[in-house]
Protein backbone atom coordinates (compact mmCIF):
# COMPACT_ATOMS: atom_id res chain seq x y z
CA UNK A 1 -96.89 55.51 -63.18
CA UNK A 2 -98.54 54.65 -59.71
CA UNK A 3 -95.33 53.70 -58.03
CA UNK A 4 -97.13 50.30 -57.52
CA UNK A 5 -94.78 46.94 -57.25
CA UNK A 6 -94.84 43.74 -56.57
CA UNK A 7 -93.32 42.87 -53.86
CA UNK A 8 -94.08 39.27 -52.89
CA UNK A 9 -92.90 36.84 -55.66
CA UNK A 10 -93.49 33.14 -54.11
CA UNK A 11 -91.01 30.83 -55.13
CA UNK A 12 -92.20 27.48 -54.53
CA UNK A 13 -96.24 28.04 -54.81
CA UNK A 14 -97.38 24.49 -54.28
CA UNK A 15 -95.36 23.87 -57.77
CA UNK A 16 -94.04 19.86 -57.65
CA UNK A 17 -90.32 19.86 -58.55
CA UNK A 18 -90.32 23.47 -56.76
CA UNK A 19 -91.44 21.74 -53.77
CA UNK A 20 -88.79 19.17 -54.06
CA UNK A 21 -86.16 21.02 -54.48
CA UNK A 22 -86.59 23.22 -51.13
CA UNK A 23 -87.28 19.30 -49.74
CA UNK A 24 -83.73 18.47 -50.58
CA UNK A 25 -82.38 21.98 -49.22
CA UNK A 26 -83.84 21.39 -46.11
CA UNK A 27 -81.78 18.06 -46.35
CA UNK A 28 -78.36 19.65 -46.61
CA UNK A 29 -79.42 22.73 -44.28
CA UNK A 30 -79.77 19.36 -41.49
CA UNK A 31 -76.93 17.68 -42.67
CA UNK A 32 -74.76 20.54 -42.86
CA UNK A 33 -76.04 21.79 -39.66
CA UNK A 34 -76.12 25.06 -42.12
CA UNK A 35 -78.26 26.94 -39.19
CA UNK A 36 -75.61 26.41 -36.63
CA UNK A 37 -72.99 26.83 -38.51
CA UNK A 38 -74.85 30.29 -39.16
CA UNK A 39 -74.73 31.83 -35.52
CA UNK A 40 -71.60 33.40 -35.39
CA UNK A 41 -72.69 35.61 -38.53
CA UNK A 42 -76.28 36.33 -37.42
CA UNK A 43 -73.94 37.46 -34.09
CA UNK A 44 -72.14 39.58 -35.92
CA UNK A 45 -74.94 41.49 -37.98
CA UNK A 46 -76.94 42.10 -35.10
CA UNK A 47 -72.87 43.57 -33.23
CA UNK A 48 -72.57 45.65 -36.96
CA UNK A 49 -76.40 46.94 -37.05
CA UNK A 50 -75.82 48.39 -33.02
CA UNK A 51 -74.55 51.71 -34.61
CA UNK A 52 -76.59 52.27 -37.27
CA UNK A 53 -79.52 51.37 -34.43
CA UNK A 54 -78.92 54.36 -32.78
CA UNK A 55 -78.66 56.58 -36.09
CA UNK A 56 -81.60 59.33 -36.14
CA UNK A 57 -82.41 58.31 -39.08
CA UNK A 58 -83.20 54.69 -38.38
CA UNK A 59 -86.41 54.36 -36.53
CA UNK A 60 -86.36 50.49 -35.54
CA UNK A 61 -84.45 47.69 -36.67
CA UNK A 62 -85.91 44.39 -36.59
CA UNK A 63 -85.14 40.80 -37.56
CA UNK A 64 -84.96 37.27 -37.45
CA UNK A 65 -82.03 34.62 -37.78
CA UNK A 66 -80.16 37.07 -40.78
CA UNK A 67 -82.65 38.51 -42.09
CA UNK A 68 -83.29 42.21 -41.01
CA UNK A 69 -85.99 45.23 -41.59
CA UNK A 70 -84.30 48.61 -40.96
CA UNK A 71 -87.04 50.80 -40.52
CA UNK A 72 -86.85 54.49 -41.67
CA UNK A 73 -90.23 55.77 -39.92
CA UNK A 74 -93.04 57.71 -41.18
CA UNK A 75 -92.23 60.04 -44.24
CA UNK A 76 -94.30 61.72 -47.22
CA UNK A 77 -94.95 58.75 -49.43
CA UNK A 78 -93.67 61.23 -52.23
CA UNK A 79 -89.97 60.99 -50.95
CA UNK A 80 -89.66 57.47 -51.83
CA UNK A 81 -87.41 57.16 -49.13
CA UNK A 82 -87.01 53.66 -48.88
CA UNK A 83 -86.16 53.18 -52.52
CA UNK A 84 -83.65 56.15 -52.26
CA UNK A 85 -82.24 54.19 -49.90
CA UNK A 86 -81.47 51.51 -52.57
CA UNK A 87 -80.82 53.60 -55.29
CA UNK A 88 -77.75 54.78 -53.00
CA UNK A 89 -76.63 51.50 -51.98
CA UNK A 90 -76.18 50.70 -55.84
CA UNK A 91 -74.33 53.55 -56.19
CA UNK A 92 -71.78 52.42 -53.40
CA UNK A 93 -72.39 48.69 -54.88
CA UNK A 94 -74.67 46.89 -52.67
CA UNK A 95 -78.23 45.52 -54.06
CA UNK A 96 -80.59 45.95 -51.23
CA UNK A 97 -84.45 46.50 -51.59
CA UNK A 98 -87.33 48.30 -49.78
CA UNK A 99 -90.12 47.22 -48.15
CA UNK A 100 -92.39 50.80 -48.57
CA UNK A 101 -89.36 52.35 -46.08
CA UNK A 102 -88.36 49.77 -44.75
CA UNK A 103 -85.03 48.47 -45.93
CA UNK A 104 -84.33 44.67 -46.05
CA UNK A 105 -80.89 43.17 -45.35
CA UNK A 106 -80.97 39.27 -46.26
CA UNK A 107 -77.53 38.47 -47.40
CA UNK A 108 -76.36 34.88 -48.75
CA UNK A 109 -75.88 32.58 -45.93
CA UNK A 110 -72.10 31.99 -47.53
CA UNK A 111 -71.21 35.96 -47.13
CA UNK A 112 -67.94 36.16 -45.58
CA UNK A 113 -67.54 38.35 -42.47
CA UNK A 114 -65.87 41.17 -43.95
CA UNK A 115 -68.21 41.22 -46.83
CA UNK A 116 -70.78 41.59 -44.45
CA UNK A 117 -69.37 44.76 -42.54
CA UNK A 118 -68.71 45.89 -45.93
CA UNK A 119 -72.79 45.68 -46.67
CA UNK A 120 -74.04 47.09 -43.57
CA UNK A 121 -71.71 49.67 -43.90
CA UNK A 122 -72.73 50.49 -47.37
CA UNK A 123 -76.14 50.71 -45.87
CA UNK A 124 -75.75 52.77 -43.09
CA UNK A 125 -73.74 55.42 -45.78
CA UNK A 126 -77.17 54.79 -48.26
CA UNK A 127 -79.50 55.84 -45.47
CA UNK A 128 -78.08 58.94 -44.50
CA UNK A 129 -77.50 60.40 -48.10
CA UNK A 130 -81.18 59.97 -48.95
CA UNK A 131 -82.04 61.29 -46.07
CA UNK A 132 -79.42 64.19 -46.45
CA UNK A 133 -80.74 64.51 -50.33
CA UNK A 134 -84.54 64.62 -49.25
CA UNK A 135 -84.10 66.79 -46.54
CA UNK A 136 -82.24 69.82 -47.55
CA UNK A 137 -83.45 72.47 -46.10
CA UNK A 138 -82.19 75.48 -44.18
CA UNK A 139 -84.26 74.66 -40.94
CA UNK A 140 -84.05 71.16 -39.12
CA UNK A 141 -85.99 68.63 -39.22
CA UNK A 142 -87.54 65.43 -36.59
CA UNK A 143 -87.02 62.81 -38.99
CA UNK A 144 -87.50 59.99 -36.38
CA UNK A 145 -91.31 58.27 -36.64
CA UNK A 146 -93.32 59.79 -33.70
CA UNK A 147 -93.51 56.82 -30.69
């Protein structure tokens, strides 16, 4: 009833065969060279995210290697805007989640390329209809987060 979640599960937490297990990732992430084998796509997200960078209704876009914080700026906590966001991106069959509203892209290393145009552009569609569904009003509105 709060609208409180939590949003930090921790997968490993110190837990034995947990720990081992991301031990022998890191093994085949160094024997697969898995991170340079990754460049190209992380290249590509950041080439795919340009346009929706310099949507009105994204206020910053942020990230590291491929994972990515699209953030929608400061709105009434009421709106929910961020999970709007991912309600719509269901719709149009993407699972994406908020962070508050901030929307998190971290797809499977493995994604192809043109499953990965297909998800940005399945977010970039999500944004604007929950912004166009919050917002309708008559009169417009600044929706981008004051600098």
């Amino acid at each position: 009833d709060e609208g409180r979640t939590f949003f930090h599960g921790h997968t490993f937490t110190g837990n034995p065969l947990g720990c081992a297990a991301a031990l022998a990732s890191i093994e085949v992430f160094r024997r697969e060279q898995t991170l340079v084998r990754l460049q190209p796509k992380i290249r590509l997200l950041g080439e795919l995210l340009a346009p929706v960078a310099a949507m009105d209704e994204a206020a910053e876009i942020r990230g590291r290697g491929f994972m990515v914080g699209i953030d929608l700026g400061d709105h009434d906590p009421a709106l929910a805007l961020g999970h709007q966001v991912t309600l719509a991106a269901r719709e149009r069959g993407a699972i994406i989640r908020p962070l508050g509203d901030t929307v998190v892209l971290m797809p499977p290393l493995a994604i192809s390329k043109a499953d990965l145009a297909r998800l940005v552009e399945i977010t970039a569609d999500s944004i604007r209809a929950a912004y166009a569904s919050a917002y309708r009003r008559d009169e417009p509105v600044e929706l981008r987060a004051a600098a």
